[in-house]
Protein backbone atom coordinates (compact mmCIF):
# COMPACT_ATOMS: atom_id res chain seq x y z
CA UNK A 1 -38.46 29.40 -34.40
CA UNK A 2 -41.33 29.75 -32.01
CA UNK A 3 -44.67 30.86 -33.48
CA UNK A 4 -47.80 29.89 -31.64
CA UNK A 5 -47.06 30.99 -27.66
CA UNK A 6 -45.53 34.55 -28.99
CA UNK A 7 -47.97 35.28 -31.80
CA UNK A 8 -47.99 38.73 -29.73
CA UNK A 9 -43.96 39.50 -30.15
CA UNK A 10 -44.80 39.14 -34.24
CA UNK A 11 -46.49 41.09 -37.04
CA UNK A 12 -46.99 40.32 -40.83
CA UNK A 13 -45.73 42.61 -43.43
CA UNK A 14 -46.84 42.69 -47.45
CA UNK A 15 -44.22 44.75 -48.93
CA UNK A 16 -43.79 46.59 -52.46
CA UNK A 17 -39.85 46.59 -52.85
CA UNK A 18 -38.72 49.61 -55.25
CA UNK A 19 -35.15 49.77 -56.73
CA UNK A 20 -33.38 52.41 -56.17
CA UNK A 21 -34.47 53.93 -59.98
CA UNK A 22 -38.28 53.55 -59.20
CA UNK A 23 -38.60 50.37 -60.82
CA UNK A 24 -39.90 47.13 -59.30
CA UNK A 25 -37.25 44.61 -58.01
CA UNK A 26 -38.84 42.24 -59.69
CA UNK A 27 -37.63 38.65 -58.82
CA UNK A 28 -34.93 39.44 -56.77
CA UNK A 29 -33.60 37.99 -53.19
CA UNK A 30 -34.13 40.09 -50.53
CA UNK A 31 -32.13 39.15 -46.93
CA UNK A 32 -34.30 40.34 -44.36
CA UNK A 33 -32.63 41.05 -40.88
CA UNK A 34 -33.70 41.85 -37.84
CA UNK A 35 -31.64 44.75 -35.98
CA UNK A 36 -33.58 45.48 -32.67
CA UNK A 37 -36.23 44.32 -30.61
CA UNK A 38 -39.21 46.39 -29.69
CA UNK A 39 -39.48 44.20 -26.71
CA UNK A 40 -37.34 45.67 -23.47
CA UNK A 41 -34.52 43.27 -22.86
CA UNK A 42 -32.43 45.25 -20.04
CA UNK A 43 -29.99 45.30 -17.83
CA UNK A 44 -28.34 47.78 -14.69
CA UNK A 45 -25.94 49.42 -17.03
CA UNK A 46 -23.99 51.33 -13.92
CA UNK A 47 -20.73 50.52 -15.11
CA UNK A 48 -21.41 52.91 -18.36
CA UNK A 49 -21.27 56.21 -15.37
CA UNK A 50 -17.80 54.56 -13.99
CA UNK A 51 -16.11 53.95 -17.44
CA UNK A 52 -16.79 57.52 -18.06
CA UNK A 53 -15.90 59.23 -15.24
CA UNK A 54 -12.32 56.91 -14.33
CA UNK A 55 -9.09 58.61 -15.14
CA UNK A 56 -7.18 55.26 -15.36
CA UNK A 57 -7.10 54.14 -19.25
CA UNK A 58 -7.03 50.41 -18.15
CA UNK A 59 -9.78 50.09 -15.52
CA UNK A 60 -11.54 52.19 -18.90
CA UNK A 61 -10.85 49.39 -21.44
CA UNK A 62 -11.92 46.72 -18.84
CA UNK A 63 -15.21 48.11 -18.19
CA UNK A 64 -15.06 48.77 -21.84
CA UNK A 65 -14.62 45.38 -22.78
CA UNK A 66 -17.68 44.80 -20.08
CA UNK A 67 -20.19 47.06 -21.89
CA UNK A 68 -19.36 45.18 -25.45
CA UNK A 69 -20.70 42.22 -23.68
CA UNK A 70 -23.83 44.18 -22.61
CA UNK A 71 -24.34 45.33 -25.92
CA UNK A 72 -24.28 41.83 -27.37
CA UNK A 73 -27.17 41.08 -25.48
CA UNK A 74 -29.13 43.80 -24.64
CA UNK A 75 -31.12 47.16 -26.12
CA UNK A 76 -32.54 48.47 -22.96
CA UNK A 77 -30.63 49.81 -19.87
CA UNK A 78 -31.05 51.37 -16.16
CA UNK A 79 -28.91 53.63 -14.99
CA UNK A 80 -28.35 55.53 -11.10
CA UNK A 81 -30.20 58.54 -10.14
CA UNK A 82 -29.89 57.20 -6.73
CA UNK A 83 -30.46 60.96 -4.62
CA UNK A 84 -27.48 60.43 -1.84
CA UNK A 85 -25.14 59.42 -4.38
CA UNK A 86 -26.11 61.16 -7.18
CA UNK A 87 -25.98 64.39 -5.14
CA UNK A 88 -23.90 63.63 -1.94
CA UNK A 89 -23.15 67.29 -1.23
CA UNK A 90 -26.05 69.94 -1.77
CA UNK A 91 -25.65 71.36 -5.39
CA UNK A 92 -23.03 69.06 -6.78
CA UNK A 93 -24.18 66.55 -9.03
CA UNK A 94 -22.82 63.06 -10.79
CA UNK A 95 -24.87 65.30 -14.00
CA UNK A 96 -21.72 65.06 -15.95
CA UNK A 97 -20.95 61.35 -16.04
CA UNK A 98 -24.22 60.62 -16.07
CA UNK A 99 -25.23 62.02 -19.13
CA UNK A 100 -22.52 61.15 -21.09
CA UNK A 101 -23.34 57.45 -20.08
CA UNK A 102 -27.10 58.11 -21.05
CA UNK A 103 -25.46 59.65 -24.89
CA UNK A 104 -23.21 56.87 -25.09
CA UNK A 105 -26.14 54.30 -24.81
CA UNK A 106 -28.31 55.96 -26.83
CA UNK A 107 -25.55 56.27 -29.49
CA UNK A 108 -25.67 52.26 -29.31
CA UNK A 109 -29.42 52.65 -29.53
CA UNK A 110 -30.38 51.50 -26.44
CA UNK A 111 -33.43 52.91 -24.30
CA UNK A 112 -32.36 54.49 -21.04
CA UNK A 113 -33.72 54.43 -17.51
CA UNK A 114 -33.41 56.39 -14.51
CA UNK A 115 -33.68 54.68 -11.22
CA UNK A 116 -35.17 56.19 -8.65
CA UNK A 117 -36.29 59.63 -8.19
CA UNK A 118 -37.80 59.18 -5.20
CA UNK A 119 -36.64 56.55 -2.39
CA UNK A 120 -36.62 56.52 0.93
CA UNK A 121 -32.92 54.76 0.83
CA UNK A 122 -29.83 56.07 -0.41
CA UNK A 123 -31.88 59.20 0.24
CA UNK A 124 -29.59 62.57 0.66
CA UNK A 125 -28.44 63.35 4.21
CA UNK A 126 -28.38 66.67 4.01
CA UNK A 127 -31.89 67.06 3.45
CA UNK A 128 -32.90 66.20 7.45
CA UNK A 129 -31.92 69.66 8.02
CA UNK A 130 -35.31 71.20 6.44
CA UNK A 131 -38.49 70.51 7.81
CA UNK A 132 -41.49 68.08 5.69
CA UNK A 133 -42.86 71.06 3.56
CA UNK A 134 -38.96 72.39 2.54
CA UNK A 135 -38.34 68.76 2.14
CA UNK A 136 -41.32 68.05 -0.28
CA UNK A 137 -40.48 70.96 -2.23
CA UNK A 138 -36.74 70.03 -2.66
CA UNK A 139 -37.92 66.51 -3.68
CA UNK A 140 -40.10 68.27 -6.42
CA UNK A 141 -37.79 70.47 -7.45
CA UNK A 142 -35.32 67.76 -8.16
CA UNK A 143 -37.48 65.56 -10.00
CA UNK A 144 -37.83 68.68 -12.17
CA UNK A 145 -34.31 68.91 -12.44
CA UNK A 146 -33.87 65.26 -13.45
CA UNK A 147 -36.51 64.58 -15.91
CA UNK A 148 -36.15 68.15 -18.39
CA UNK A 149 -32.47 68.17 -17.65
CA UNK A 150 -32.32 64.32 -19.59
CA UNK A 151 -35.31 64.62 -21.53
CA UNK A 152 -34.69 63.42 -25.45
CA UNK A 153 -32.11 61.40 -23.29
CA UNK A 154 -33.60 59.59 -20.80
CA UNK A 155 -37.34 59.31 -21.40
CA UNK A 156 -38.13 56.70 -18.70
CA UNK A 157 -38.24 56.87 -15.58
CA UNK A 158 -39.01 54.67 -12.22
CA UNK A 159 -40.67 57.51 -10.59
CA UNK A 160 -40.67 56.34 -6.64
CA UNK A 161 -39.28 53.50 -5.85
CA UNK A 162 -40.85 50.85 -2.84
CA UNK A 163 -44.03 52.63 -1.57
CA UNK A 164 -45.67 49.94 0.23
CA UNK A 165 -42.96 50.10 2.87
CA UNK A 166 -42.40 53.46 2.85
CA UNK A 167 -44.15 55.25 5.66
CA UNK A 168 -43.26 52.46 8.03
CA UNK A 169 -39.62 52.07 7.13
CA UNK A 170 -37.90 52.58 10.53
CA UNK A 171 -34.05 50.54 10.33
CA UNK A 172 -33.09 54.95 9.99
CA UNK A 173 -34.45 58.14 9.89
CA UNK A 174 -34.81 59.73 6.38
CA UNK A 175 -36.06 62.40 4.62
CA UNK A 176 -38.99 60.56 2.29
CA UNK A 177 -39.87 58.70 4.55
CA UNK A 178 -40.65 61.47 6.72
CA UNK A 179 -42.73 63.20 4.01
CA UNK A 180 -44.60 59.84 3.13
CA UNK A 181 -45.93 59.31 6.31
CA UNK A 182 -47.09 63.13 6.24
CA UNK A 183 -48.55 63.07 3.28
CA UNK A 184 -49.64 59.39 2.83
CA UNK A 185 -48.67 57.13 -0.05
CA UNK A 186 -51.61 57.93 -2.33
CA UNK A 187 -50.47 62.22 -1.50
CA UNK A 188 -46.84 61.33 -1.76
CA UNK A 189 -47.04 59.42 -5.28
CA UNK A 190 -49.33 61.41 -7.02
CA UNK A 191 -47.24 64.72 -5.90
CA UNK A 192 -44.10 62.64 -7.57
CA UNK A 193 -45.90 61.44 -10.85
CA UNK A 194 -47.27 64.98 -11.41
CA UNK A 195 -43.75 66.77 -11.24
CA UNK A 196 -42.24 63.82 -13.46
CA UNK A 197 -45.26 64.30 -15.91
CA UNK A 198 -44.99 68.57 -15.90
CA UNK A 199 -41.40 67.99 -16.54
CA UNK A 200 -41.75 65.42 -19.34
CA UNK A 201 -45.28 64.71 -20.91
CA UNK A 202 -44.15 61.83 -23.12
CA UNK A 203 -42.18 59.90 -20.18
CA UNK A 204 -42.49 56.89 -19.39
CA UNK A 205 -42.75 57.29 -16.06
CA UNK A 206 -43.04 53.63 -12.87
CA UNK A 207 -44.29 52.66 -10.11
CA UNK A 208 -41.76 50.10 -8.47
CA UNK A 209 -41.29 47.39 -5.42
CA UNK A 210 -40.36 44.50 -4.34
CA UNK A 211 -43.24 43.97 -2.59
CA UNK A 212 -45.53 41.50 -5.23
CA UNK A 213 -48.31 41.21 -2.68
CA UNK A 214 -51.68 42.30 -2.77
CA UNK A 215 -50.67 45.16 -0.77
CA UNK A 216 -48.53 46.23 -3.99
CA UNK A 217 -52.03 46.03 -5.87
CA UNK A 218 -54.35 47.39 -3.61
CA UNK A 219 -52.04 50.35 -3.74
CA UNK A 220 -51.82 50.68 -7.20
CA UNK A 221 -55.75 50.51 -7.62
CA UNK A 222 -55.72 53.69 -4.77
CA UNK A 223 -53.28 55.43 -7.35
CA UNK A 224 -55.49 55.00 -10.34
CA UNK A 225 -58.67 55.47 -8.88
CA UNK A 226 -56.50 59.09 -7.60
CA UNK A 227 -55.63 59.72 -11.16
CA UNK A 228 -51.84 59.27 -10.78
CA UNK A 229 -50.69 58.83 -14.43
CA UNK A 230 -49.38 55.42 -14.00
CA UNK A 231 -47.42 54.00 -17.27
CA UNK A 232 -46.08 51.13 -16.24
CA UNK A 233 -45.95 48.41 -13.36
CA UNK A 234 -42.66 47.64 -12.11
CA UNK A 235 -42.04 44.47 -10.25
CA UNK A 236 -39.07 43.30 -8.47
CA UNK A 237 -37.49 39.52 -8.74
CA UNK A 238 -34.38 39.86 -6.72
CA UNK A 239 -34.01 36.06 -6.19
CA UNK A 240 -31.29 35.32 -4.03
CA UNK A 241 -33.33 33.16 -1.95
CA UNK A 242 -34.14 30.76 -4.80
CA UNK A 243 -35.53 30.37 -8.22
CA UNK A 244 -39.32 31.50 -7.79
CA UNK A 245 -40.82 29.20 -10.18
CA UNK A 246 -43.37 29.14 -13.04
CA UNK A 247 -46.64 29.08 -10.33
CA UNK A 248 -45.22 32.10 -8.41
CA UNK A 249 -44.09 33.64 -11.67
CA UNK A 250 -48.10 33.08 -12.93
CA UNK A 251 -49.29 34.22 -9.77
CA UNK A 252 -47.60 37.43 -9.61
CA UNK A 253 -48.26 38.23 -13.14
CA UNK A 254 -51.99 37.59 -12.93
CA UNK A 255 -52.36 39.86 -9.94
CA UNK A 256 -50.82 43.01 -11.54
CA UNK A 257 -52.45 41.99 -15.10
CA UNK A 258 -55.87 42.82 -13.77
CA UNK A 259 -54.86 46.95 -14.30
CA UNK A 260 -54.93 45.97 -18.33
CA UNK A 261 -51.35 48.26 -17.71
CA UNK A 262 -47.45 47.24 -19.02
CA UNK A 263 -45.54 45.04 -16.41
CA UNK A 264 -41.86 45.88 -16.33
CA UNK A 265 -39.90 43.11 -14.42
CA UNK A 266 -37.33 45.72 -13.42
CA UNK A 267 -34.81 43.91 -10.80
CA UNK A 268 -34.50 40.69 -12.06
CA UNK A 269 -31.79 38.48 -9.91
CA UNK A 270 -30.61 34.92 -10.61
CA UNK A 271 -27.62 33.81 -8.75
CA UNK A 272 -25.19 30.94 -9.58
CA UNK A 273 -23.51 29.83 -6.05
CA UNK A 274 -25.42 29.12 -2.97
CA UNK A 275 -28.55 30.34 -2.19
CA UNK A 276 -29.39 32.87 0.53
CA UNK A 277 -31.07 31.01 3.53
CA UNK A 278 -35.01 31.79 4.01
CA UNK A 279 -34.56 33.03 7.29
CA UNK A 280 -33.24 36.68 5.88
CA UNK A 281 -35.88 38.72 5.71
CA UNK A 282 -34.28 41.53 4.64
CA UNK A 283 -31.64 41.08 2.12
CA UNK A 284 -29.34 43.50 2.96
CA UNK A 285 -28.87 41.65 6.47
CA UNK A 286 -27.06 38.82 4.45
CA UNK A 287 -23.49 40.07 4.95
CA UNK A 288 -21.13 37.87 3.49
CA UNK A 289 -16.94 38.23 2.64
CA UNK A 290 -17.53 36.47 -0.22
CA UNK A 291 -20.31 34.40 -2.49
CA UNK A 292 -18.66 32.41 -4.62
CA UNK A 293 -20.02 31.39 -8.26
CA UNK A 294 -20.31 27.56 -8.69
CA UNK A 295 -20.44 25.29 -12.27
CA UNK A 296 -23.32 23.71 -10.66
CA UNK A 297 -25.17 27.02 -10.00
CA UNK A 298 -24.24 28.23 -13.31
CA UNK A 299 -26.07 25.86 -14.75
CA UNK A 300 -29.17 26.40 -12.93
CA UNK A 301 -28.88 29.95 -13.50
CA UNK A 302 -29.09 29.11 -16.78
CA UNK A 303 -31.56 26.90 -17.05
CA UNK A 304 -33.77 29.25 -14.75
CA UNK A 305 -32.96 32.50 -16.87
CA UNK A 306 -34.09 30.80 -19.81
CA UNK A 307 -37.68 29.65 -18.04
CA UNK A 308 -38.13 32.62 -16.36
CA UNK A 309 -37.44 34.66 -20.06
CA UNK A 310 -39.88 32.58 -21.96
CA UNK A 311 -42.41 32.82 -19.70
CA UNK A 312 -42.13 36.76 -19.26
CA UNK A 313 -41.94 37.44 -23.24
CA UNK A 314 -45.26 34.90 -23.82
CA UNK A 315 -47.34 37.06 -21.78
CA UNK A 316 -48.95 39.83 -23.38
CA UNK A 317 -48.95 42.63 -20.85
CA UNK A 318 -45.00 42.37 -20.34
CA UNK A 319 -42.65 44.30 -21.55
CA UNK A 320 -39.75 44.93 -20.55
CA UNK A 321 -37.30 42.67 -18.81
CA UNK A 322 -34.18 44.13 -16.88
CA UNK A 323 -31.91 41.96 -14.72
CA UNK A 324 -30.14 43.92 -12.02
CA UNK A 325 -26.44 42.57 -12.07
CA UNK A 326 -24.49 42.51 -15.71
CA UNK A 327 -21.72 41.02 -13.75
CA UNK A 328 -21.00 39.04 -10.22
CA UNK A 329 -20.27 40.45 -7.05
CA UNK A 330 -22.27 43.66 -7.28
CA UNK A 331 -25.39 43.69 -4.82
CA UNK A 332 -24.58 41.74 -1.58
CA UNK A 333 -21.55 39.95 -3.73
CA UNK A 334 -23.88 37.59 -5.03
CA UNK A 335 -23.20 35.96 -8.50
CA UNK A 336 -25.65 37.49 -9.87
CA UNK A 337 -24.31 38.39 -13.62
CA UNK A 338 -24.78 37.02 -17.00
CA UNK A 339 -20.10 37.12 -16.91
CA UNK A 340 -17.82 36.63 -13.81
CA UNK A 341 -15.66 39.55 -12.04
CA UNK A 342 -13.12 39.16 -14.69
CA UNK A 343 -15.58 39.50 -17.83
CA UNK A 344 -15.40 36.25 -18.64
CA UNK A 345 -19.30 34.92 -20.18
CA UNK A 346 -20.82 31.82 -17.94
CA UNK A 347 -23.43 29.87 -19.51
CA UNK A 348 -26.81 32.57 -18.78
CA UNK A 349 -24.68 35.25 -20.92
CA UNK A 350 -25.14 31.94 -23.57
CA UNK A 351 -28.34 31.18 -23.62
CA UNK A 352 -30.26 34.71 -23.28
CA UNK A 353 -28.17 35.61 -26.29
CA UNK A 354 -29.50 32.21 -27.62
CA UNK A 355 -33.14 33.62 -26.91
CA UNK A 356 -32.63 36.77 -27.81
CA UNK A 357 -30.91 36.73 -30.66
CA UNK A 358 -31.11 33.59 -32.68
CA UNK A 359 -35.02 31.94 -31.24
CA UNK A 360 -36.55 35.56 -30.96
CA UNK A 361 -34.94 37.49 -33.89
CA UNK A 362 -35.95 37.36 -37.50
CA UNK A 363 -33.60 36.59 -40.07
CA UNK A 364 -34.88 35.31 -43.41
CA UNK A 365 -34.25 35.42 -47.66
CA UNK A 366 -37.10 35.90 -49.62
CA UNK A 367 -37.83 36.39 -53.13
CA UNK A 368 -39.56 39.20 -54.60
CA UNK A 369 -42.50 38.45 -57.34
CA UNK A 370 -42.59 39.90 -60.50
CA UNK A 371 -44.40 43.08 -59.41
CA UNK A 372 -41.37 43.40 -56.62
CA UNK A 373 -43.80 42.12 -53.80
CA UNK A 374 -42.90 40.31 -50.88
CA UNK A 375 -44.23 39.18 -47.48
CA UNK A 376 -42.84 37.81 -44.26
CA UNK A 377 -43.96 37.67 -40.48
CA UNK A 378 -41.19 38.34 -38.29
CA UNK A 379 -40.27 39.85 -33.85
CA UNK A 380 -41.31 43.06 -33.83
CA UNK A 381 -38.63 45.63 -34.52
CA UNK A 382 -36.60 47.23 -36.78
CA UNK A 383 -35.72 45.87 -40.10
CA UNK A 384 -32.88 45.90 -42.87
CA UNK A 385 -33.52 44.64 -46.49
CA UNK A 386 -31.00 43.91 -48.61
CA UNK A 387 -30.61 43.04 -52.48
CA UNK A 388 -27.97 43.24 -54.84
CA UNK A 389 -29.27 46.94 -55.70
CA UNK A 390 -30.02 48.73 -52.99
CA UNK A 391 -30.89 48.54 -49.30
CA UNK A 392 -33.41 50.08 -47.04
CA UNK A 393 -35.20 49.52 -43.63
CA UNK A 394 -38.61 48.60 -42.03
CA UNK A 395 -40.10 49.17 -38.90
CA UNK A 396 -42.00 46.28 -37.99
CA UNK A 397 -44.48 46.87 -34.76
CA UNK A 398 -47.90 46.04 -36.38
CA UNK A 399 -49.37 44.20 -39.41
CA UNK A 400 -48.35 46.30 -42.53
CA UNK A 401 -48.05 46.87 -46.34
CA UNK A 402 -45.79 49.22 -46.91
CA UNK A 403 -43.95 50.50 -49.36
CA UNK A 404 -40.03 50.17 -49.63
CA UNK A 405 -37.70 52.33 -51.97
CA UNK A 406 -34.43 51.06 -51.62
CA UNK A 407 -31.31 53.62 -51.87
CA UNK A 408 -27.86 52.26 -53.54
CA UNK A 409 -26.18 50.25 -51.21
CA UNK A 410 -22.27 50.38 -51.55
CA UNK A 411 -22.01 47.46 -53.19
CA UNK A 412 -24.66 48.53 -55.90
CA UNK A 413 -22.75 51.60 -56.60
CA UNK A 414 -19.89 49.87 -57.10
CA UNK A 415 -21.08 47.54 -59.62
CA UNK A 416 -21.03 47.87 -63.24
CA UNK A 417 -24.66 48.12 -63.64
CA UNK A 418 -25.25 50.56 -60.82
């Protein structure tokens, strides 16, 4: 187990463990297991809105048999609030299927994101018909919308989505884009924020982009000097051009750390087959029929995911991780995913559950003294403790003492000295 280099990610706990009469459980084995992370380990989790809105009972249990997968690995996902797709025609909304995605995850008891309420792409159509002020408004009004129609739901959100391009995005005409370069990025975001923040005052509510430059920064610094409630930084990794590396990995993360604010890496991208040549500037130019996974590549996918993971969770000011394809073939049909088209796992699904769940997850037995005492440091998160005579649970996200009064477990109750 690592100690030293995640000191952060752990907290020590003195606990008094009470049986389930008020008595001390005195000398007694306790198994102590971890069941969730307080750390953000995410995923796009699109495929929950499509298993719930097909008709067709198998194309259900294979995306079904997809979202086990997620689960096995993950406790954090991002779902589509994309504006021309979640509302294609004026007034008629994906509301439905998205929400019962959002319940079904947090039935699973993973933390939900919505992604984006603001972007100038995959913005609606039908909204070039207004001019900039009906335009603003409508944006407004639909973060409104969004955030209290979700809240309890879907408490986080990436508020606007690629800024520092915004106002000069010009490959088509679009409504945000149009209102940005009215209003400016600083008048823009802060317009945003403020809606998302009336709508929801506990939300956890992004900046995002791709751009990692000290553009990106200079722009957040505008924002906080302007009082836009910032709560989190989110920064893109889409790396279908190659593997960035530990010293661009650093470098990014000490240019953002400066804020003292949480760093969400929020599009993380890994692929397994070829690499995209350096020449594409824009990704979206790389057009291809197909982009096939390799056993070569899905080793190195591996072998980066698991670099690139450590060396996110040991710093202090991240946290949250979310790679952008569960499976290949989504985004540009790159193989991008942690399985293959057909759900089968390739070696990254192995080894971030590896990380995850066995190097980065507390499992232990201790012993109780004779005053029922007990202490243990273990990942922050929630906690079951077992012994023969009862059961109860922990929340572990600090140092604490704590008392634990255990309630009959099933198998106390069902023995003759319960």
């Amino acid at each position: 187990m690592h100690t030293e280099p995640f000191r952060h990610r752990r907290a020590e706990a003195r606990l008094r463990i009470l049986n389930p009469d008020g008595t001390p459980a005195a000398n007694q084995r306790v198994s102590i297991d971890q069941v969730s992370h307080q750390f953000l380990f995410g995923c796009g989790a699109f495929d929950t809105v499509a298993m719930m809105k097909t008709q067709d009972a198998e194309q259900k249990a294979f995306l079904r048999e997809r979202m086990e997968k997620w689960l096995a690995l993950f406790n954090y996902g991002t779902l589509p609030f994309y504006w021309g797709r979640y509302e294609p025609v004026e007034g008629q909304t994906a509301f439905p299927e998205t929400m019962a995605a959002a319940r079904w995850l947090r039935e699973r008891k993973v933390q939900v994101k919505g992604h984006p309420l603001c972007w100038h792409t995959v913005c609606a159509p039908w909204l070039l018909q207004y001019d900039n002020a009906e335009i603003l408004r409508r944006q407004l009004d639909r973060i409104h919308r969004e955030v209290s129609a979700y809240r309890g739901v879907i408490d986080m959100w990436d508020v606007i989505n690629e800024v520092v391009i915004m106002p000069e995005f010009d490959r088509y005409d679009n409504a945000v884009t149009r209102i940005c370069r009215e209003k400016g990025r600083v008048g823009l975001v802060r317009e945003v924020f403020d809606a998302a923040r009336e709508s929801n005052p506990d939300a956890v509510l992004l900046i995002n982009d791709f751009n990692t430059s000290e553009a990106y920064a200079e722009l957040i610094e505008a924002l906080l000097e302007a009082g836009v409630p910032i709560s989190a930084i989110g920064i893109q990794s889409h790396q279908h051009q190659g593997y960035w590396g530990l010293e661009k990995l650093h470098r990014v993360l000490d240019r953002f750390s400066r804020f003292g604010l949480p760093i969400h890496f929020t599009e993380n991208t890994l692929v397994s087959g070829e690499i995209m040549p350096a020449h594409i500037v824009d990704l979206n130019d790389w057009q291809v029929e197909e982009w096939p996974s390799t056993p070569e590549g899905e080793e190195r996918q591996a072998r980066e995911i698991t670099e690139m993971y450590t060396a996110l969770f040991a710093h202090p000011l991240v946290e949250a991780i979310t790679t952008w394809d569960f499976n290949d073939g989504c985004w540009l049909k790159a193989p991008s995913g942690f399985v293959r088209q057909d759900n089968s796992e390739k070696p990254s699904w192995h080894a971030l559950r590896k990380l995850i769940h066995e190097d980065w997850e507390t499992h232990e037995t201790r012993t109780t003294d004779a005053d029922g005492f007990l202490a243990f440091t273990g990942f922050k998160g929630e906690y079951t403790l077992q012994t023969d005579r009862g059961s109860g649970s922990l929340v572990l996200d600090a140092d604490v003492e704590s008392r634990i009064d255990l309630s009959p477990s099933r198998r106390a109750e069902s023995s003759p000295e319960a």
